[in-house]
N, C-alpha and C. Protein backbone atom coordinates (compact mmCIF):
# COMPACT_ATOMS: atom_id res chain seq x y z
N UNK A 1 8.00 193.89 4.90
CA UNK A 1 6.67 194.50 4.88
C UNK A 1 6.58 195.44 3.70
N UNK A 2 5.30 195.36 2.70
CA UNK A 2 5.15 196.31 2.05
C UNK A 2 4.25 197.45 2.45
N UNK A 3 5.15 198.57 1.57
CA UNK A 3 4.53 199.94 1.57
C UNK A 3 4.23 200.45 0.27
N UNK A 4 3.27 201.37 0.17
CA UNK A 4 3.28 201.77 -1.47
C UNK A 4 2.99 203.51 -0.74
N UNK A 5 3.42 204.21 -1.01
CA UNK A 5 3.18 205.56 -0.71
C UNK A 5 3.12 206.44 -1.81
N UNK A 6 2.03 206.92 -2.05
CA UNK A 6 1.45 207.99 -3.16
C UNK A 6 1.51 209.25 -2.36
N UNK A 7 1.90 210.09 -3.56
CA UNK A 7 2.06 211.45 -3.52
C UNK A 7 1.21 212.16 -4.66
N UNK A 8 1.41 213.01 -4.36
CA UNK A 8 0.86 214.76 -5.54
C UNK A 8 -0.50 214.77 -5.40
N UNK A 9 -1.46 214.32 -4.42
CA UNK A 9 -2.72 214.84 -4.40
C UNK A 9 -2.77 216.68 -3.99
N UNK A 10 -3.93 216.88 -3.83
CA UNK A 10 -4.36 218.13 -3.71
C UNK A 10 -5.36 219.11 -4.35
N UNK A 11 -5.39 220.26 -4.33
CA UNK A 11 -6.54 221.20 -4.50
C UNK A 11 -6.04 221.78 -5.91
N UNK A 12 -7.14 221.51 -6.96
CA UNK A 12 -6.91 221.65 -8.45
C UNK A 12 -8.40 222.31 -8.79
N UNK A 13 -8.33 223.87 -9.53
CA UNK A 13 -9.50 224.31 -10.21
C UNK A 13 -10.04 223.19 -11.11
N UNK A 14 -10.99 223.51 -11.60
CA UNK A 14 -11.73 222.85 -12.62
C UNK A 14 -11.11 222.92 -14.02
N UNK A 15 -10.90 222.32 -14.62
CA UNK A 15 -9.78 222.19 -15.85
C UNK A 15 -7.88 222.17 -15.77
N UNK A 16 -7.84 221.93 -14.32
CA UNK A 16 -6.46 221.86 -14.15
C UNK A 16 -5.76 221.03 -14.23
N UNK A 17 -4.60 220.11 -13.96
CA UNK A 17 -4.24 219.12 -14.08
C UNK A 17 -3.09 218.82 -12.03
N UNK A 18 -3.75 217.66 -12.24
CA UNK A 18 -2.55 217.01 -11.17
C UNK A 18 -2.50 216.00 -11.30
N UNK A 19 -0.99 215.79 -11.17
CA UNK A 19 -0.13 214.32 -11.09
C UNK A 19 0.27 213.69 -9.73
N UNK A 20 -0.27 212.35 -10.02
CA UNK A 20 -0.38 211.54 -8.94
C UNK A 20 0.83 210.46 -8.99
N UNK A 21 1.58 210.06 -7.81
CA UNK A 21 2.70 209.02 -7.86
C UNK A 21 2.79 207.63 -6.68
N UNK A 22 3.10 206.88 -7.25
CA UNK A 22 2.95 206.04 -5.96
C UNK A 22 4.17 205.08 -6.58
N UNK A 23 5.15 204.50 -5.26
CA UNK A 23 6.33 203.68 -5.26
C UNK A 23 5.84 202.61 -4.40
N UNK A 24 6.31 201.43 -4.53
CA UNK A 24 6.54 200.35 -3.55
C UNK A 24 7.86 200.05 -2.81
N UNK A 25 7.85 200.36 -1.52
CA UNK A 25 8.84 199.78 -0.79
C UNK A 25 8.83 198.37 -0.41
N UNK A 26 9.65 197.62 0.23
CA UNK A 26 9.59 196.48 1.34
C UNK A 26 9.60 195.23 0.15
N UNK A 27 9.08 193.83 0.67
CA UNK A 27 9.65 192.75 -0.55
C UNK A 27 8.30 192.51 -1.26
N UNK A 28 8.39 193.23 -2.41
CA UNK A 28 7.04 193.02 -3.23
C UNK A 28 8.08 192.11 -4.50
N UNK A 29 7.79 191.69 -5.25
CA UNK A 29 8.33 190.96 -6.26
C UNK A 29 7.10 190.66 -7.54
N UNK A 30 7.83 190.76 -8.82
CA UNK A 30 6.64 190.63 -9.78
C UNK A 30 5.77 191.14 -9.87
N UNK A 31 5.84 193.05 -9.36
CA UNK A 31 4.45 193.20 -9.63
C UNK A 31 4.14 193.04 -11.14
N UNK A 32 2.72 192.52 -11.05
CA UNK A 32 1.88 192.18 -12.68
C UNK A 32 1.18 193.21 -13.13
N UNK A 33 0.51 193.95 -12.14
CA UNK A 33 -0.88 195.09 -12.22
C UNK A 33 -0.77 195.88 -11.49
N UNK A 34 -0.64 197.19 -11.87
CA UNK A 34 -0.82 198.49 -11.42
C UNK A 34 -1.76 199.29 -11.56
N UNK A 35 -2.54 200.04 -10.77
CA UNK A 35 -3.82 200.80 -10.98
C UNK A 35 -3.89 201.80 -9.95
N UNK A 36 -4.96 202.73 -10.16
CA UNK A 36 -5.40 203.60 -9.19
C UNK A 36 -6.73 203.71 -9.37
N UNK A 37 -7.14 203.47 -7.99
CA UNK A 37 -8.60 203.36 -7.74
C UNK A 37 -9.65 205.06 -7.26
N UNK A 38 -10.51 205.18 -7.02
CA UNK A 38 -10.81 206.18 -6.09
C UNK A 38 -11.97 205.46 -5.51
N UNK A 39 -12.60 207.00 -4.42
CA UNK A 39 -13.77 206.82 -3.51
C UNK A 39 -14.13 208.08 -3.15
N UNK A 40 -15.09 208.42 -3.47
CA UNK A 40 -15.77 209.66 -3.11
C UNK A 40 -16.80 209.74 -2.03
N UNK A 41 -17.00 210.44 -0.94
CA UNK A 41 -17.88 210.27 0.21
C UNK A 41 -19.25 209.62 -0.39
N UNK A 42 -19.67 208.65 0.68
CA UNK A 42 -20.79 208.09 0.31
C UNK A 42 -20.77 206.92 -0.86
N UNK A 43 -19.17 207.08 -1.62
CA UNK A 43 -19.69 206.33 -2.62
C UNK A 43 -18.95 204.83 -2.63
N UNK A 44 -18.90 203.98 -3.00
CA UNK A 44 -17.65 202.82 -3.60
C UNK A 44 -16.92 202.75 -4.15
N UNK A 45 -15.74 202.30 -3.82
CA UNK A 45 -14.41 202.52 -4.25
C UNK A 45 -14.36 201.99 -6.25
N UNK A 46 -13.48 203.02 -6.66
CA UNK A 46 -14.05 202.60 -8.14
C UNK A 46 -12.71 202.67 -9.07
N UNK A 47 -12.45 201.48 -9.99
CA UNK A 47 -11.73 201.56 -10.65
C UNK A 47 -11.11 203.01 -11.41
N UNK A 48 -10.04 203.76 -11.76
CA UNK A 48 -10.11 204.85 -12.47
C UNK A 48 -8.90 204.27 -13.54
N UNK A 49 -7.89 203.60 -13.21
CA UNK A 49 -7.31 203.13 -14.45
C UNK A 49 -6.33 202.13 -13.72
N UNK A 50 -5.67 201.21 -14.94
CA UNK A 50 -4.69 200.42 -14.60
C UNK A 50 -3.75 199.93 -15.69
N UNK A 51 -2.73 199.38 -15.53
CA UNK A 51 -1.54 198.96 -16.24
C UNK A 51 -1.12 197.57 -15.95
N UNK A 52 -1.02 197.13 -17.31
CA UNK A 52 -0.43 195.93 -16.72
C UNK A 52 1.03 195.57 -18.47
N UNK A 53 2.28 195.85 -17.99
CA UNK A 53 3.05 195.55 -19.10
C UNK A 53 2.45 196.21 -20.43
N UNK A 54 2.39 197.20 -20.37
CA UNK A 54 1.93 198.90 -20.99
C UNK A 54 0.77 198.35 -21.80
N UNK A 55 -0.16 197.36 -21.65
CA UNK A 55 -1.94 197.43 -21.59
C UNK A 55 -2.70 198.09 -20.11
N UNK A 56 -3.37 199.22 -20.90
CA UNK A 56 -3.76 200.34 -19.74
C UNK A 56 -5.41 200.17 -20.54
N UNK A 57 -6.29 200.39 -19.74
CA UNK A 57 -7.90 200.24 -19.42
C UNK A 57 -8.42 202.00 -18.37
N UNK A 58 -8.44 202.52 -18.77
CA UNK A 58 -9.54 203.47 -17.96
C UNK A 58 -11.24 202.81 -17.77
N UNK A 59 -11.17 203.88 -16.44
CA UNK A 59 -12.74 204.24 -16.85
C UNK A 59 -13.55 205.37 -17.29
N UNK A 60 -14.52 205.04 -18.08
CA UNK A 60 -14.95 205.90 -19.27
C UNK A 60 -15.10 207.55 -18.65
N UNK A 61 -15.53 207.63 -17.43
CA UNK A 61 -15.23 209.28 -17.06
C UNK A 61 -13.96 210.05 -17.14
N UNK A 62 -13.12 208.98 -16.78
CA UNK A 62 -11.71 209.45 -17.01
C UNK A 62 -10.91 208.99 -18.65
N UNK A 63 -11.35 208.51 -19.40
CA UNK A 63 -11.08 208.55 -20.90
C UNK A 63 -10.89 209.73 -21.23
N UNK A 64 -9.21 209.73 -22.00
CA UNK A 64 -9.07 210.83 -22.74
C UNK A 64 -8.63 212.01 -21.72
N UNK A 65 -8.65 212.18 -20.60
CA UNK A 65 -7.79 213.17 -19.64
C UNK A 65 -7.14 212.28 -18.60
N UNK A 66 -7.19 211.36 -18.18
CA UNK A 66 -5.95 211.20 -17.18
C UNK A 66 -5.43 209.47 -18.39
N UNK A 67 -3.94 209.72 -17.66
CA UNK A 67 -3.19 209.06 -18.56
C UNK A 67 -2.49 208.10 -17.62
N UNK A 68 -2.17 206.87 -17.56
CA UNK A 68 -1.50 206.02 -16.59
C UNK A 68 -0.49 205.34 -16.71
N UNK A 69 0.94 205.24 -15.78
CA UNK A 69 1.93 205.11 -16.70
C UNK A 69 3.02 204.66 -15.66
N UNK A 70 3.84 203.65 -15.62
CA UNK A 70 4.36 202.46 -14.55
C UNK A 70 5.91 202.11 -15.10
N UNK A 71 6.17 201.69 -13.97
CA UNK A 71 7.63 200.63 -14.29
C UNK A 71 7.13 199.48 -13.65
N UNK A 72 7.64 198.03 -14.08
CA UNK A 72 7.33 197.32 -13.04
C UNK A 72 8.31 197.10 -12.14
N UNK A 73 9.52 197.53 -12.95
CA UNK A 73 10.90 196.83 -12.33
C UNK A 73 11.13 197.89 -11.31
N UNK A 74 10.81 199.21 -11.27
CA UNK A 74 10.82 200.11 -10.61
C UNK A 74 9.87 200.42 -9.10
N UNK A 75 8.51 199.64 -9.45
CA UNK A 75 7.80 199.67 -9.06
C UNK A 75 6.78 200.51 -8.99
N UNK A 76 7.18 201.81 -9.82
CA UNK A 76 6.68 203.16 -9.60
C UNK A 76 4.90 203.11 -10.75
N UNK A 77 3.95 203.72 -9.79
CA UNK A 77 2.76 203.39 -11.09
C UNK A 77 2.18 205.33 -11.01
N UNK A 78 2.27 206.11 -11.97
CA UNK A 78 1.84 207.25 -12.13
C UNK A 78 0.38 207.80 -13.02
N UNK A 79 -0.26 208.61 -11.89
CA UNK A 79 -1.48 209.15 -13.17
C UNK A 79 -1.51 210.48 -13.53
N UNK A 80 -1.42 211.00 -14.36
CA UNK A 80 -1.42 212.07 -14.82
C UNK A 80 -3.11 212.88 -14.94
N UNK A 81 -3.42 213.05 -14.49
CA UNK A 81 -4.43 213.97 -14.26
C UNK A 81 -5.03 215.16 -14.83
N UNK A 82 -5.88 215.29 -16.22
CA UNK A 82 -5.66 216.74 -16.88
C UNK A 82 -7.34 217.17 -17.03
N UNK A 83 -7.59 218.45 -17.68
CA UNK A 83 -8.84 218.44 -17.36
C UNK A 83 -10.19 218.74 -16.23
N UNK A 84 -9.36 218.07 -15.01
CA UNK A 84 -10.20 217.82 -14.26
C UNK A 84 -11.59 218.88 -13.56
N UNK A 85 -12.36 218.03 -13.52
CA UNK A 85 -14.17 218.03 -13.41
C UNK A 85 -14.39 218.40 -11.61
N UNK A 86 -15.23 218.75 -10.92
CA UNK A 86 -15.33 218.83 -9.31
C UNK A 86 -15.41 217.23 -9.51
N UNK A 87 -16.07 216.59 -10.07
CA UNK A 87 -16.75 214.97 -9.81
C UNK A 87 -15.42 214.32 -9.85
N UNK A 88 -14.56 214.49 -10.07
CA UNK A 88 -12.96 214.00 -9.53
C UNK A 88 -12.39 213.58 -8.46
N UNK A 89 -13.30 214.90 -7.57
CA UNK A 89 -12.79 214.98 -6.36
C UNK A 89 -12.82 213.52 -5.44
N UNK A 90 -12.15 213.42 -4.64
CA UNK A 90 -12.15 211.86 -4.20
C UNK A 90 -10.65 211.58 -3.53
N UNK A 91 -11.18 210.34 -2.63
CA UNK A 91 -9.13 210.14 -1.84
C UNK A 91 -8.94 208.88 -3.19
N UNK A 92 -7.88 209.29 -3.50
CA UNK A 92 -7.33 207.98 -4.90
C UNK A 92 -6.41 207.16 -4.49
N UNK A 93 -6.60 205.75 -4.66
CA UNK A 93 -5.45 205.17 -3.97
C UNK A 93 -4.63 204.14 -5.06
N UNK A 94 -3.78 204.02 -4.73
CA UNK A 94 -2.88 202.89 -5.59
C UNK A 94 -2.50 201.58 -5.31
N UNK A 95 -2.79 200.51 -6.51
CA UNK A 95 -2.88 199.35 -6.30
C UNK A 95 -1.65 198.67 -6.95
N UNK A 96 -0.75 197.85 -6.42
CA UNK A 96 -0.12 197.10 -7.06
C UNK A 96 0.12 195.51 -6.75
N UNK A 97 -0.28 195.21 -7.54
CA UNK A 97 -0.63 193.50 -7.51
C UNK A 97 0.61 192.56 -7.91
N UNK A 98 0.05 191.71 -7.12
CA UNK A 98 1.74 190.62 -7.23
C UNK A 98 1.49 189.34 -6.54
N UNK A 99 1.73 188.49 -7.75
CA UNK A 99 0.82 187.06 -7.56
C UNK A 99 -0.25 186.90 -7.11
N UNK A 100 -1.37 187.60 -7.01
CA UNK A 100 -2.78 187.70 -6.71
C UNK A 100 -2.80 188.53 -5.49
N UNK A 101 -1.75 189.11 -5.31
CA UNK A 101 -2.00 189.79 -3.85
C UNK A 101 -2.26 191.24 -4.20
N UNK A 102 -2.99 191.42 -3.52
CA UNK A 102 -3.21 193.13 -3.60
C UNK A 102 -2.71 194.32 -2.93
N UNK A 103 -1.75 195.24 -3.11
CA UNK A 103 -1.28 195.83 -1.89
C UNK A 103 -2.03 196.94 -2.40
N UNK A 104 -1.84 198.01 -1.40
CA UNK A 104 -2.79 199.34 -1.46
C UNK A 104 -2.11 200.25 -0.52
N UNK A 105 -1.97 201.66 -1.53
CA UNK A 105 -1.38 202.95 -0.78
C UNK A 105 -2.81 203.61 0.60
N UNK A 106 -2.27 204.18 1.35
CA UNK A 106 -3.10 204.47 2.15
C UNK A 106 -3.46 205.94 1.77
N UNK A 107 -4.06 206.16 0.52
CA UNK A 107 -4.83 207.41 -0.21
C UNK A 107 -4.41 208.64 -0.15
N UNK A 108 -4.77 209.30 -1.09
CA UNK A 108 -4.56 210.91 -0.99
C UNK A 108 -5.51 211.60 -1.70
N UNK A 109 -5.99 212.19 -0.61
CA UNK A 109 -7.05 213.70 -1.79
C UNK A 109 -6.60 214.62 -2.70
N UNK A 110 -7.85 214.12 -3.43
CA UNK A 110 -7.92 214.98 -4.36
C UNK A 110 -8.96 216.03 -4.79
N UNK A 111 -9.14 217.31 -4.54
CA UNK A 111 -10.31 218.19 -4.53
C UNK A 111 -10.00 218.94 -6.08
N UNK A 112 -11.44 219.29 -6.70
CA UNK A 112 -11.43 219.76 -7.27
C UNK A 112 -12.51 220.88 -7.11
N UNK A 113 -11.90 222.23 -7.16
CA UNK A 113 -13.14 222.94 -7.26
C UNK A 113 -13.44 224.20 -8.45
N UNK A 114 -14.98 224.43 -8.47
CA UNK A 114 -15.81 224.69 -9.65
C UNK A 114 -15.30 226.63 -10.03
C-alpha cells in the first residue's frame, strides 16, 4: 500500500517562508511526476508546481517564490515556499505519479497571515 506523507505546513506572516516535504512509502515504483497541488475553501484544487526529471512548471502566482525540488529514486518531492502572500493560504497536497497512477498525500495547511 502506498503512502506519501507531507510535512512542514503551518502558520507563516506575510513575506515569510515555509518548506513543505512529502516522502513515499509502500510499493510505488518509477515515480515519473512529482507536484504539489493546493485548495483553498470554496475553491478547486489547483496546480502550484511540479517536477518531472528536473523539468519543473509553476503556476504563475507562485513564479519566482516557491521553488520545487525531488528525488525520484528517493521518492522525496519538496517546495520551498518564500515570500508568501495571505492568498497562499490553503491545505497543499502532494502528488506523485507512477505509470499513470496518481497517488496523493492527505494535505497540510498552510495559513498565511496579513
Amino acid at each position: 500500500q502506498v503512502q506519501l506523507v507531507e510535512s512542514g505546513g503551518g502558520l507563516a506572516q506575510a513575506g515569510g517562508s515555509l518548506k513543505l516535504s512529502c516522502k513515499a512509502s509502500g510499493s510505488i515504483r518509477g515515480v515519473d511526476t512529482m507536484g504539489w497541488y493546493r485548495q483553498a475553501p470554496g475553491k478547486q484544487r489547483e496546480l502550484v508546481a511540479r517536477i518531472s526529471y528536473g523539468d519543473s512548471n509553476y503556476a504563475d502566482s507562485v513564479k519566482g517564490r516557491f521553488t520545487i525540488s525531488g528525488d525520484h529514486a528517493k521518492r522525496t518531492v519538496d517546495l520551498q515556499m518564500n515570500s508568501l502572500k495571505p492568498e497562499d493560504t490553503a491545505v497543499y497536497y502532494c502528488l506523485q505519479r507512477s505509470s499513470d497512477v496518481d497517488y496523493w498525500g492527505q494535505g497540510t495547511q498552510v495559513t498565511v497571515s496579513s
